[in-house]
PDB file of N, CA and C in Angstrom:
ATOM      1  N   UNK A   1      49.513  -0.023 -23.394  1.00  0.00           N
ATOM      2  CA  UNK A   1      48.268  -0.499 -22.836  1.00  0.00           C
ATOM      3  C   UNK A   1      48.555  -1.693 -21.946  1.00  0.00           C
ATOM      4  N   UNK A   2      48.091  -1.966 -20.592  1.00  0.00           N
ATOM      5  CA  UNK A   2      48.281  -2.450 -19.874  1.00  0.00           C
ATOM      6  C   UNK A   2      47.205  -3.998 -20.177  1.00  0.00           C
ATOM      7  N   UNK A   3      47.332  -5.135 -20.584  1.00  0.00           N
ATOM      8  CA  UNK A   3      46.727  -6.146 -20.243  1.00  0.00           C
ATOM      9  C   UNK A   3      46.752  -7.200 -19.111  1.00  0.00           C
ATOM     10  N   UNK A   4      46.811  -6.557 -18.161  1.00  0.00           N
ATOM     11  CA  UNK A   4      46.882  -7.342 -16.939  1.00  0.00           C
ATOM     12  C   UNK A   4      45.891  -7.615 -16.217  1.00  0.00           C
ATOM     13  N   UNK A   5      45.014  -8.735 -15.693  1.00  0.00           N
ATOM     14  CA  UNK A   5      43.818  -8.753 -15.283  1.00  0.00           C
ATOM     15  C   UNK A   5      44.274  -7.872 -13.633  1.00  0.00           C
ATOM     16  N   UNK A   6      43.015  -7.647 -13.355  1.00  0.00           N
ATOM     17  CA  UNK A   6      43.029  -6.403 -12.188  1.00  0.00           C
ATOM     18  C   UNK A   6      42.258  -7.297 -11.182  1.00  0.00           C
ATOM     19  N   UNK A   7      43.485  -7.193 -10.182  1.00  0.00           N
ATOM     20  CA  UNK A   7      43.074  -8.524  -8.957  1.00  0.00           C
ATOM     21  C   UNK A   7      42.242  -8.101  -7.913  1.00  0.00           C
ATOM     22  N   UNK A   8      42.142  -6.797  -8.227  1.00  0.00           N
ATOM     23  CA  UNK A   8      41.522  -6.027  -6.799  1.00  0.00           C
ATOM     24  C   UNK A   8      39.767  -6.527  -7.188  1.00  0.00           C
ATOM     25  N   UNK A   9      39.027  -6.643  -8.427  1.00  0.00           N
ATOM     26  CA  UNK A   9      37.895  -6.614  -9.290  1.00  0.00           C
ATOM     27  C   UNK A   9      37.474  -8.255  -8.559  1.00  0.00           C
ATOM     28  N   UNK A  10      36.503  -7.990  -7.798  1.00  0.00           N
ATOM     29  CA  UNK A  10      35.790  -9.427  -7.796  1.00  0.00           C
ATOM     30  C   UNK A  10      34.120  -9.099  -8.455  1.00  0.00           C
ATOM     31  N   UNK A  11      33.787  -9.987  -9.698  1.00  0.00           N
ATOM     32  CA  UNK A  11      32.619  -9.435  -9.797  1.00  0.00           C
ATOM     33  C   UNK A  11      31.457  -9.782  -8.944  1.00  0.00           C
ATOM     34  N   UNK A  12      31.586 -11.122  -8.433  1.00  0.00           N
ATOM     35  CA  UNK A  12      30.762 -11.499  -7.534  1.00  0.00           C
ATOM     36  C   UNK A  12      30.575 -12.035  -6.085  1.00  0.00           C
ATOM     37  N   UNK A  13      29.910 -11.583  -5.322  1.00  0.00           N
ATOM     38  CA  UNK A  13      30.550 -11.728  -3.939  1.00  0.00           C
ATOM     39  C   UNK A  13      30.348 -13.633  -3.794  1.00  0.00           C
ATOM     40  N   UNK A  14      31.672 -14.013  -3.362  1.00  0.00           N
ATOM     41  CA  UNK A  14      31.995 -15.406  -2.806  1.00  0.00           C
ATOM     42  C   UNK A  14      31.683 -16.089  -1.411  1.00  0.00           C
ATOM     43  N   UNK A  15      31.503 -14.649  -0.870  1.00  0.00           N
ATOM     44  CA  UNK A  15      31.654 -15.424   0.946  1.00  0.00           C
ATOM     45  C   UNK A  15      30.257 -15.065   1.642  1.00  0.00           C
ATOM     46  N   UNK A  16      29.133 -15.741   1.554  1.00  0.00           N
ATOM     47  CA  UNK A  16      28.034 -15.684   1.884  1.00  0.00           C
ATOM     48  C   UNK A  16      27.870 -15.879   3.914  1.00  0.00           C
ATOM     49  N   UNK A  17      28.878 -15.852   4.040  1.00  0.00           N
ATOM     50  CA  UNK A  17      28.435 -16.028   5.355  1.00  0.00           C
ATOM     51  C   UNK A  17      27.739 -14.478   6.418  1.00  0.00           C
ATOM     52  N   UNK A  18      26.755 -14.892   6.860  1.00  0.00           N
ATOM     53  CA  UNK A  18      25.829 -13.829   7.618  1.00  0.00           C
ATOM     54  C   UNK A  18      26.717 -12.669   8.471  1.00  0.00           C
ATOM     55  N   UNK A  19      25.962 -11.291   8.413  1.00  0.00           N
ATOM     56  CA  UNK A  19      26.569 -10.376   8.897  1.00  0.00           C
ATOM     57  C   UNK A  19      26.382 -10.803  10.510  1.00  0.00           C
ATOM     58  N   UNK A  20      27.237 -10.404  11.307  1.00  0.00           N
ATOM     59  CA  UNK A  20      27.246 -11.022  12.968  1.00  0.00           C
ATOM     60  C   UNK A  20      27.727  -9.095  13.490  1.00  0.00           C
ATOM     61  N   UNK A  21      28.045  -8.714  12.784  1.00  0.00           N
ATOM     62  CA  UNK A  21      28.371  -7.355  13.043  1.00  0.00           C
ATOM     63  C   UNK A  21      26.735  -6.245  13.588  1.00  0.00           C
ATOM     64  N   UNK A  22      25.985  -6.807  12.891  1.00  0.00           N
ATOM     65  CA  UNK A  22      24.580  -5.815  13.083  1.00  0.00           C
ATOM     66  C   UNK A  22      23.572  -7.022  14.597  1.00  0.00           C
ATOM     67  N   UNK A  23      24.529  -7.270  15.019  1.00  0.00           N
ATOM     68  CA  UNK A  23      23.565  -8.203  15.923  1.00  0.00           C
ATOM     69  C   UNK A  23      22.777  -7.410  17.036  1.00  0.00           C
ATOM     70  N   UNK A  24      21.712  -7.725  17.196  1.00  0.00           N
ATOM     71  CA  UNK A  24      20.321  -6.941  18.064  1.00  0.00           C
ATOM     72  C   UNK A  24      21.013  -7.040  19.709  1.00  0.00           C
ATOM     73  N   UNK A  25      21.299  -6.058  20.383  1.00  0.00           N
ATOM     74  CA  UNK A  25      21.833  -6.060  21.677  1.00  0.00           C
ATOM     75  C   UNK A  25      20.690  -6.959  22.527  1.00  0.00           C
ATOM     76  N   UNK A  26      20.943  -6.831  23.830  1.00  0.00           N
ATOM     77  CA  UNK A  26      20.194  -7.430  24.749  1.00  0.00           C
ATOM     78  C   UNK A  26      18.775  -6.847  25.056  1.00  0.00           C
ATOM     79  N   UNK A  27      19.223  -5.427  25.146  1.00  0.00           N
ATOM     80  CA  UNK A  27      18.426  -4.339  25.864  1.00  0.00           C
ATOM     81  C   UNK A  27      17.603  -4.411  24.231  1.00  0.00           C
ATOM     82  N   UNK A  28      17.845  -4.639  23.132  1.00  0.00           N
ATOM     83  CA  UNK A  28      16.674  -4.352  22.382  1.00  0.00           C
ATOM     84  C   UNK A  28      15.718  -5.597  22.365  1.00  0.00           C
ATOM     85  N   UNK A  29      14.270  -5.195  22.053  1.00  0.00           N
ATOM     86  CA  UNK A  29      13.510  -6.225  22.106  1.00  0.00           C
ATOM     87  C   UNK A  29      12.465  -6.492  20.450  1.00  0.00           C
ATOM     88  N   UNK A  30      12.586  -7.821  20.298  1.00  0.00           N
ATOM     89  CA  UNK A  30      12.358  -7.983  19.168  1.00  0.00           C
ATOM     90  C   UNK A  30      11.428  -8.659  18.815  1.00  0.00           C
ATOM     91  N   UNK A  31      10.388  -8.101  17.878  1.00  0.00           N
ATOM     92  CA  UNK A  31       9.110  -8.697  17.208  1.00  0.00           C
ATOM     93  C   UNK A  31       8.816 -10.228  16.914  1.00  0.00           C
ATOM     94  N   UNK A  32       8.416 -11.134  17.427  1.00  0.00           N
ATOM     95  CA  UNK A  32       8.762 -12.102  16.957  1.00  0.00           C
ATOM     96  C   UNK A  32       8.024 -12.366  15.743  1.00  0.00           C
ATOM     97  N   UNK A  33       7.210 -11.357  14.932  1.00  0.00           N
ATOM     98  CA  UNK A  33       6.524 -11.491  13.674  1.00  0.00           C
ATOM     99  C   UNK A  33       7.185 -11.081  12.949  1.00  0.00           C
ATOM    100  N   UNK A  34       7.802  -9.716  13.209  1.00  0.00           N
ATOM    101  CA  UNK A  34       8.332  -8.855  11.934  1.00  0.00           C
ATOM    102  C   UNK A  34       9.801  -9.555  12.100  1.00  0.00           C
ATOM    103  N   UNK A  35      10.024  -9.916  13.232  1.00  0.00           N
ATOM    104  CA  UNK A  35      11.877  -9.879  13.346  1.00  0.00           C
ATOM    105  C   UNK A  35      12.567  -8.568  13.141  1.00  0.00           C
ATOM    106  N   UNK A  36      11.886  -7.300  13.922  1.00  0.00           N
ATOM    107  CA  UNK A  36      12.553  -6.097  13.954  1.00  0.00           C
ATOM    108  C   UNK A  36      12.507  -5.380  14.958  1.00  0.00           C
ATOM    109  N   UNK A  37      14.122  -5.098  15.448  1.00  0.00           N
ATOM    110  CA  UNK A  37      13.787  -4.457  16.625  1.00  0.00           C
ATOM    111  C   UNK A  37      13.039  -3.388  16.914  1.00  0.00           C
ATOM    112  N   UNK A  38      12.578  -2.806  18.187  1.00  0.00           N
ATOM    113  CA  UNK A  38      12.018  -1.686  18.981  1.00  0.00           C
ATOM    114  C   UNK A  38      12.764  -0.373  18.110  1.00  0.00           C
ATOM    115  N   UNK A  39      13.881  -0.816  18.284  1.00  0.00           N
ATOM    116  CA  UNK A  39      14.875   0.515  17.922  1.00  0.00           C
ATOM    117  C   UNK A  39      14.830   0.490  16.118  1.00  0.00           C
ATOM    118  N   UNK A  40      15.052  -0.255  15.690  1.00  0.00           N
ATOM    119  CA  UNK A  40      15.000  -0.743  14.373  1.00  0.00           C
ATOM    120  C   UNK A  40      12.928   0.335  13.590  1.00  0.00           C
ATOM    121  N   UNK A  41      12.428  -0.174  14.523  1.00  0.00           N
ATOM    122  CA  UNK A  41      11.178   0.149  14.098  1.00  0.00           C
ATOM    123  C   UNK A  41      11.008   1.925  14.472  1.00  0.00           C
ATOM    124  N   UNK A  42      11.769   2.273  15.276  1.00  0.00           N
ATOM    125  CA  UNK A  42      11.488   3.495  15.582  1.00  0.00           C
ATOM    126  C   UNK A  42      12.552   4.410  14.653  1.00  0.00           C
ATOM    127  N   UNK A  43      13.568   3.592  14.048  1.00  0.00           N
ATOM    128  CA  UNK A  43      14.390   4.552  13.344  1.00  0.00           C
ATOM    129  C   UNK A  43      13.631   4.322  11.495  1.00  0.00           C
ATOM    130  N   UNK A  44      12.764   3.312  11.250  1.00  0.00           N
ATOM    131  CA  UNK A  44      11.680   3.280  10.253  1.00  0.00           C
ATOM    132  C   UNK A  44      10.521   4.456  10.428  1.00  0.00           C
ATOM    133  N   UNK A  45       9.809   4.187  11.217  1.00  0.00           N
ATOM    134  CA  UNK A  45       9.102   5.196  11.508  1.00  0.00           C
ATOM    135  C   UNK A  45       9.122   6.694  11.279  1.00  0.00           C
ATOM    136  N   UNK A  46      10.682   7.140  11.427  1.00  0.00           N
ATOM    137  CA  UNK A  46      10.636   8.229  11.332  1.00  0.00           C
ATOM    138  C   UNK A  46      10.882   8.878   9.715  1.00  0.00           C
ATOM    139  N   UNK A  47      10.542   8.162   8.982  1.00  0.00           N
ATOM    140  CA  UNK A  47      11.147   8.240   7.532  1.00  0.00           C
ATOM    141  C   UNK A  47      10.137   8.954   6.930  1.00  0.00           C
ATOM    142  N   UNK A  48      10.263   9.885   6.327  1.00  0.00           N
ATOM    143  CA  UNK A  48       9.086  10.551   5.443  1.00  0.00           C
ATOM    144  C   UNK A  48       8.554  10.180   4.391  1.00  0.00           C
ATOM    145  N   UNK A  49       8.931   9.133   4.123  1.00  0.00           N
ATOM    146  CA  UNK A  49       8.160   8.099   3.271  1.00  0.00           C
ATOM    147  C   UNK A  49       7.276   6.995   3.668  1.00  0.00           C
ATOM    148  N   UNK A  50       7.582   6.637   4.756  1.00  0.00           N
ATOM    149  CA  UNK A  50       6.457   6.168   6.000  1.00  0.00           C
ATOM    150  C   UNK A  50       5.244   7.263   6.383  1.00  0.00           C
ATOM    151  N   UNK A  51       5.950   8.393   6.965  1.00  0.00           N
ATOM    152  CA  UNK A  51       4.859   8.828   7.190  1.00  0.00           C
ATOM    153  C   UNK A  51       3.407   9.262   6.258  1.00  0.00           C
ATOM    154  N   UNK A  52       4.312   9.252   4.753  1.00  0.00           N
ATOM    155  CA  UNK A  52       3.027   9.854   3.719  1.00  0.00           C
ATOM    156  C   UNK A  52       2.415   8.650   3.677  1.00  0.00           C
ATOM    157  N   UNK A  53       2.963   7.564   3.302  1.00  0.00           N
ATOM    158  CA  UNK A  53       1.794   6.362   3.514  1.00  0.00           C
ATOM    159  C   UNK A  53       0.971   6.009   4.305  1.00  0.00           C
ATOM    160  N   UNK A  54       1.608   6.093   5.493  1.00  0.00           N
ATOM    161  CA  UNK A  54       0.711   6.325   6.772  1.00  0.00           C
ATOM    162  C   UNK A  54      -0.787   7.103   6.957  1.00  0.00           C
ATOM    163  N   UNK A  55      -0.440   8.179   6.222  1.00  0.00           N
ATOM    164  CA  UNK A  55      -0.951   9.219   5.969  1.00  0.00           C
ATOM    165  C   UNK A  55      -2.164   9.022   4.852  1.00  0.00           C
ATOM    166  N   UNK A  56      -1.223   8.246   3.763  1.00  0.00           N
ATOM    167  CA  UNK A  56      -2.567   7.666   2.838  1.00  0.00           C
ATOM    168  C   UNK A  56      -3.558   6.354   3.320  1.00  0.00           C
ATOM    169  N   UNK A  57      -3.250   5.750   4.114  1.00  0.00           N
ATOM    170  CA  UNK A  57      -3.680   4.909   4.446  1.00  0.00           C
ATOM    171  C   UNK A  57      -4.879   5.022   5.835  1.00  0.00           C
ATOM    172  N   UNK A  58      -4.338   5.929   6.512  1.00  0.00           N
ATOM    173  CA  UNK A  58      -5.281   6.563   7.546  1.00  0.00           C
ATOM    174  C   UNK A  58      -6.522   7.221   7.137  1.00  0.00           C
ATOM    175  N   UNK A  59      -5.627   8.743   5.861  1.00  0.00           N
ATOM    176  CA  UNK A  59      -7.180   9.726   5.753  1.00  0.00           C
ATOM    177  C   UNK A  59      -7.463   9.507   4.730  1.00  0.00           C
ATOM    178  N   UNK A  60      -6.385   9.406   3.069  1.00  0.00           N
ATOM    179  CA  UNK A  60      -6.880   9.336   2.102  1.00  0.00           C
ATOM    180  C   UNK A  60      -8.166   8.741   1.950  1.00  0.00           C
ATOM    181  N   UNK A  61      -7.387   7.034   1.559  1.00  0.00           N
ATOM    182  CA  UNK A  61      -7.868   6.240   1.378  1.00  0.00           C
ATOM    183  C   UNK A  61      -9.478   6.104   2.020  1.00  0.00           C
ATOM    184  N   UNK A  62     -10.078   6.055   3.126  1.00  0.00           N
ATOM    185  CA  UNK A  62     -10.883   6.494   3.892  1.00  0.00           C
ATOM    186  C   UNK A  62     -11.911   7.410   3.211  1.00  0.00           C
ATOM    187  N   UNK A  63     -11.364   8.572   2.922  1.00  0.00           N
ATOM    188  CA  UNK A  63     -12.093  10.171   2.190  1.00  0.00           C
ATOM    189  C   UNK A  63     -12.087   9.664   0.931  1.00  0.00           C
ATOM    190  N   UNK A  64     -11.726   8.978   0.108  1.00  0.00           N
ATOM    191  CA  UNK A  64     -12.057   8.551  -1.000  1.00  0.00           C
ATOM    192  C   UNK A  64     -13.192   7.739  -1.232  1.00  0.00           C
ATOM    193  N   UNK A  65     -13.060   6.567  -0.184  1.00  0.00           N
ATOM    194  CA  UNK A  65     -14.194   5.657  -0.310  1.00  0.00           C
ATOM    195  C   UNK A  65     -15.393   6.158   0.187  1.00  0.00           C
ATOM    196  N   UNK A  66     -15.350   7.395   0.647  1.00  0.00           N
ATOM    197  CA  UNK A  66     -16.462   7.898   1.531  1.00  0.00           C
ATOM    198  C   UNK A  66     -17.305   8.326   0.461  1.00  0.00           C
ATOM    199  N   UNK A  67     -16.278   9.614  -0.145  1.00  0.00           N
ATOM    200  CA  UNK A  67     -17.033  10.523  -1.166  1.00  0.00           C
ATOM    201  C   UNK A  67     -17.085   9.253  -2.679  1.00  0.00           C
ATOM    202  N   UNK A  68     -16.754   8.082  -2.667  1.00  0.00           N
ATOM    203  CA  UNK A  68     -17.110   7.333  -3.684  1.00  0.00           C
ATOM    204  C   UNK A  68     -18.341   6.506  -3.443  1.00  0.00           C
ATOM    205  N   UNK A  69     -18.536   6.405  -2.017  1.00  0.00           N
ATOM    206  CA  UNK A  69     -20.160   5.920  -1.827  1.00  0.00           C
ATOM    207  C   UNK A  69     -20.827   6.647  -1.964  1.00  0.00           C
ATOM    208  N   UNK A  70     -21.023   7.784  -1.373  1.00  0.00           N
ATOM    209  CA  UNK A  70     -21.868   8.377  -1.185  1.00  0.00           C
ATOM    210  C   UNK A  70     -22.353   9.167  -3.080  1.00  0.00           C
ATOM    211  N   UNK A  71     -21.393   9.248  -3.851  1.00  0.00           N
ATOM    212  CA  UNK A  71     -21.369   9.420  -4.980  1.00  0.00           C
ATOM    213  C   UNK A  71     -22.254   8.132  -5.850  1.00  0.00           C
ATOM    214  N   UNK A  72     -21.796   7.263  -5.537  1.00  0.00           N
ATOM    215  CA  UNK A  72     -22.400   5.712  -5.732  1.00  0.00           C
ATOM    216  C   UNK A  72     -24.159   5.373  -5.537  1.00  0.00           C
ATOM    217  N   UNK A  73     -24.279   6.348  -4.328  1.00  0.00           N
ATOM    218  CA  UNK A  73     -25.881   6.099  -4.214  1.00  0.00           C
ATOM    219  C   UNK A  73     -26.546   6.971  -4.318  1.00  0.00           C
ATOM    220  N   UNK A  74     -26.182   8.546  -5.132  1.00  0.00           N
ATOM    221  CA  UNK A  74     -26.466   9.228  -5.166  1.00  0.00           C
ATOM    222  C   UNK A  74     -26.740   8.745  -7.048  1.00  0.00           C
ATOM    223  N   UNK A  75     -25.660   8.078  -7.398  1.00  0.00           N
ATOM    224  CA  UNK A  75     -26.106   7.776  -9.156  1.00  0.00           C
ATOM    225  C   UNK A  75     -27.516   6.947  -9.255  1.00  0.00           C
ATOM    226  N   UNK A  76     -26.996   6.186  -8.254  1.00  0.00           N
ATOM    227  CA  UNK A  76     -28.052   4.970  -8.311  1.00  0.00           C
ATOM    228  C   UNK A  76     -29.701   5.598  -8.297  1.00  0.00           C
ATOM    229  N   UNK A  77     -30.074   6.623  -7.013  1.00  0.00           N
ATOM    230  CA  UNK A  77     -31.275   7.396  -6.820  1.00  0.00           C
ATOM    231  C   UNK A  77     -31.267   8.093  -8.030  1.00  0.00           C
ATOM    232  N   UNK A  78     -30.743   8.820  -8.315  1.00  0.00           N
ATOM    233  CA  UNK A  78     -31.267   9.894  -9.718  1.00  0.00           C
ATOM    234  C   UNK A  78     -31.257   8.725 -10.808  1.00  0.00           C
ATOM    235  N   UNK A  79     -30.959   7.839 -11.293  1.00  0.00           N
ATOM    236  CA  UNK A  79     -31.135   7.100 -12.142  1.00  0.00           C
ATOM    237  C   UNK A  79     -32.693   6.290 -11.950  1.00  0.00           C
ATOM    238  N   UNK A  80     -32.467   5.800 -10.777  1.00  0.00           N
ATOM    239  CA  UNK A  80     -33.537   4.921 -10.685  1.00  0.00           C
ATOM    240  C   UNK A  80     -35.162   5.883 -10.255  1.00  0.00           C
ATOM    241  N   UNK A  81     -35.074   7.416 -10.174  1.00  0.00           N
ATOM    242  CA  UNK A  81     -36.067   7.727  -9.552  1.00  0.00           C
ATOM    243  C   UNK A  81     -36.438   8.753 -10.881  1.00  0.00           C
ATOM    244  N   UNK A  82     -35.657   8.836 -12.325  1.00  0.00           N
ATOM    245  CA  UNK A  82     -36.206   9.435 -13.124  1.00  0.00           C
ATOM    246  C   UNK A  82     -36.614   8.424 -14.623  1.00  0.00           C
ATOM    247  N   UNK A  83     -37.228   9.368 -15.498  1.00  0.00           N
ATOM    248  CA  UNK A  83     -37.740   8.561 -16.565  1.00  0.00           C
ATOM    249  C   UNK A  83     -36.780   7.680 -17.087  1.00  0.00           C
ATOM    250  N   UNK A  84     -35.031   7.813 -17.115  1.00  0.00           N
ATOM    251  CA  UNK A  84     -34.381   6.675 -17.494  1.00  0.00           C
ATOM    252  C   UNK A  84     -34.686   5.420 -17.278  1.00  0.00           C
ATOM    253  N   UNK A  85     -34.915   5.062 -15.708  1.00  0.00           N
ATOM    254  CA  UNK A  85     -34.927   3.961 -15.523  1.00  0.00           C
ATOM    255  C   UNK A  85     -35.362   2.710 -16.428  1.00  0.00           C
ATOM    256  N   UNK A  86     -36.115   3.089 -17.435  1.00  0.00           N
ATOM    257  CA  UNK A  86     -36.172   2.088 -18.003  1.00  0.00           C
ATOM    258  C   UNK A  86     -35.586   1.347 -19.628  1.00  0.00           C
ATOM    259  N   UNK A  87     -34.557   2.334 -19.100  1.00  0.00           N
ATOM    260  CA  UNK A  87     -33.122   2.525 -20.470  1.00  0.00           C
ATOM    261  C   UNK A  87     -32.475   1.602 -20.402  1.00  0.00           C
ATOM    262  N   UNK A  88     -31.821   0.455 -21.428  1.00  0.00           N
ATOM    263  CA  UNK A  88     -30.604  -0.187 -21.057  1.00  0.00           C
ATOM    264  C   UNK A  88     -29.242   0.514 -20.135  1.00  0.00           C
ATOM    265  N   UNK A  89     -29.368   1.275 -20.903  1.00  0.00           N
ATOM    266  CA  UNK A  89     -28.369   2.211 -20.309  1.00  0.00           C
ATOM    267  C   UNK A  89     -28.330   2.429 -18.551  1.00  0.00           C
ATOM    268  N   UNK A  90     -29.363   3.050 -18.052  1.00  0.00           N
ATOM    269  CA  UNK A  90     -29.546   3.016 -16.659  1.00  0.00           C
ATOM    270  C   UNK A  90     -29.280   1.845 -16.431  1.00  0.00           C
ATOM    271  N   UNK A  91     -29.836   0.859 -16.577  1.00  0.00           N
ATOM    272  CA  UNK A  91     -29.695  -0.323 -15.955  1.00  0.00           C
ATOM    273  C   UNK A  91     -28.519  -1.135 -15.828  1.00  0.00           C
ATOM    274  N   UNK A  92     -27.427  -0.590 -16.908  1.00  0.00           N
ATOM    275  CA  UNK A  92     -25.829  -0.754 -16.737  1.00  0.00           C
ATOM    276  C   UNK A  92     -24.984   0.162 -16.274  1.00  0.00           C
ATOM    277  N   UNK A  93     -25.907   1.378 -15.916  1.00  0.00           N
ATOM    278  CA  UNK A  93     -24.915   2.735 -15.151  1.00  0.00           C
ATOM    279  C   UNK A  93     -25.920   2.137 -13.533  1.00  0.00           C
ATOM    280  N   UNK A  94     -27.038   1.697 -12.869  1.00  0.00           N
ATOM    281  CA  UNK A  94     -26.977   1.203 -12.052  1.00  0.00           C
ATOM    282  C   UNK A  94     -26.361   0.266 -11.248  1.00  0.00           C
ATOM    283  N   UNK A  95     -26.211  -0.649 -12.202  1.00  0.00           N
ATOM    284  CA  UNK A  95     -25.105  -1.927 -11.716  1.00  0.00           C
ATOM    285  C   UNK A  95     -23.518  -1.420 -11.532  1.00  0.00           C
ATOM    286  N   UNK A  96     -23.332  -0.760 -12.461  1.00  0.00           N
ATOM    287  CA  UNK A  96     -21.697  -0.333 -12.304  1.00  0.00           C
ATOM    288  C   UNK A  96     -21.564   0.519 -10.921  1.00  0.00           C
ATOM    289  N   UNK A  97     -22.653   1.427 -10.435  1.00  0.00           N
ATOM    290  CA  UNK A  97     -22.485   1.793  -9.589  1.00  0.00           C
ATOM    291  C   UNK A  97     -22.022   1.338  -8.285  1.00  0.00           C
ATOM    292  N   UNK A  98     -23.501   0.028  -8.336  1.00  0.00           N
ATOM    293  CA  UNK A  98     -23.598  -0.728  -7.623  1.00  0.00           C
ATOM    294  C   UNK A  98     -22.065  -1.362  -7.062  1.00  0.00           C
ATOM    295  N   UNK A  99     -21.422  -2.269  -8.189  1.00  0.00           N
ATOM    296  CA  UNK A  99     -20.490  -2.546  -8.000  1.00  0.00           C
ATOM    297  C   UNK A  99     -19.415  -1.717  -7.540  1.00  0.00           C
ATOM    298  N   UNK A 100     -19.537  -0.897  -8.083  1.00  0.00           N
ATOM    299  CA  UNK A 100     -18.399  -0.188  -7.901  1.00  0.00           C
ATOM    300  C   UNK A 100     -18.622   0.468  -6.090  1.00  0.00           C
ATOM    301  N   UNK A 101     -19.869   0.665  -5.660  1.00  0.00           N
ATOM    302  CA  UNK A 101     -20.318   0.894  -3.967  1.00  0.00           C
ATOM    303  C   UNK A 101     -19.683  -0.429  -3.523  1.00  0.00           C
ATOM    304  N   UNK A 102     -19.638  -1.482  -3.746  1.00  0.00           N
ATOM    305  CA  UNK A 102     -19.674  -2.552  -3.183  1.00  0.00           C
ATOM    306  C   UNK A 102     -18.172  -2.878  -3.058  1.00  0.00           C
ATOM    307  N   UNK A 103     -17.302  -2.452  -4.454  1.00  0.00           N
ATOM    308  CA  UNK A 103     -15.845  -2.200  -3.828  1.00  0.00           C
ATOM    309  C   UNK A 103     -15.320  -1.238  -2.948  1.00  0.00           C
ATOM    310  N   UNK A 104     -15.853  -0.361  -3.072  1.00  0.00           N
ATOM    311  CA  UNK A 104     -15.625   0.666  -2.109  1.00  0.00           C
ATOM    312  C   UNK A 104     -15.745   0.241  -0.504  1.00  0.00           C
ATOM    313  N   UNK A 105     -16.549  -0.628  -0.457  1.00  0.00           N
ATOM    314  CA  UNK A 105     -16.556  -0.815   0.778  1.00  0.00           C
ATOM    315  C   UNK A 105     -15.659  -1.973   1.564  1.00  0.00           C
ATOM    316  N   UNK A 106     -15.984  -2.662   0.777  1.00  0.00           N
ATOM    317  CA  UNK A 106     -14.916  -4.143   0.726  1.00  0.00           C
ATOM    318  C   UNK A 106     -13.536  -3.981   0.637  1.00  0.00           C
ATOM    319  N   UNK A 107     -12.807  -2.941  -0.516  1.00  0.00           N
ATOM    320  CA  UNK A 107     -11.289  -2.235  -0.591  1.00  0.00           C
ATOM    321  C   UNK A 107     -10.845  -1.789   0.464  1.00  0.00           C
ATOM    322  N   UNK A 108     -11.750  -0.574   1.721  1.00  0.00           N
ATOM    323  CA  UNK A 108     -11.064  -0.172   2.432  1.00  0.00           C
ATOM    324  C   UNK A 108     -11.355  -1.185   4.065  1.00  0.00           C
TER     325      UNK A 108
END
């Protein structure tokens, strides 16, 4: 059995100095918000994990809050326009609605 420490093994990297190897050419032009290039952003973009978010963020999200309002004031009318209304109950399935319309709109 060999007990020799193994010199090749560094466990932790020592030399913190910045990569200069990935430096942004001339011809690219760069965000001064994101700090990412043109090219940088277009080789993101094409990622299919971008695009499904994209995707949720455009239609989902959107079609959710839609059919959750419109669901929202549809509880609220049948509650408030039949004999419940004057149930505890209605009057805490109104408000939740309520609220819950009121995130819906504010979330997206």
């Amino acid at each position: 059995m060999d007990t020799s420490p193994d010199t090749d093994f560094i466990p932790f990297q020592t030399d913190f100095t910045p990569n200069t190897t990935a430096a942004v050419s001339d011809a690219d032009t760069v965000d001064p918000v994101s700090n990412v290039s043109v090219a940088q952003e277009a080789e993101f973009t094409a990622h299919v994990e971008y695009q499904v978010a994209r995707w949720l963020l455009l239609v989902y999200r959107p079609t959710c809050a839609a059919f959750g309002m419109t669901g929202n004031i549809l509880s609220i009318i049948v509650v408030m326009t039949t004999s419940l209304r004057h149930s505890p109950t209605a009057v805490y399935m109104v408000t939740l609605a309520a609220l819950d319309w009121v995130l819906s709109v504010f979330a997206c």
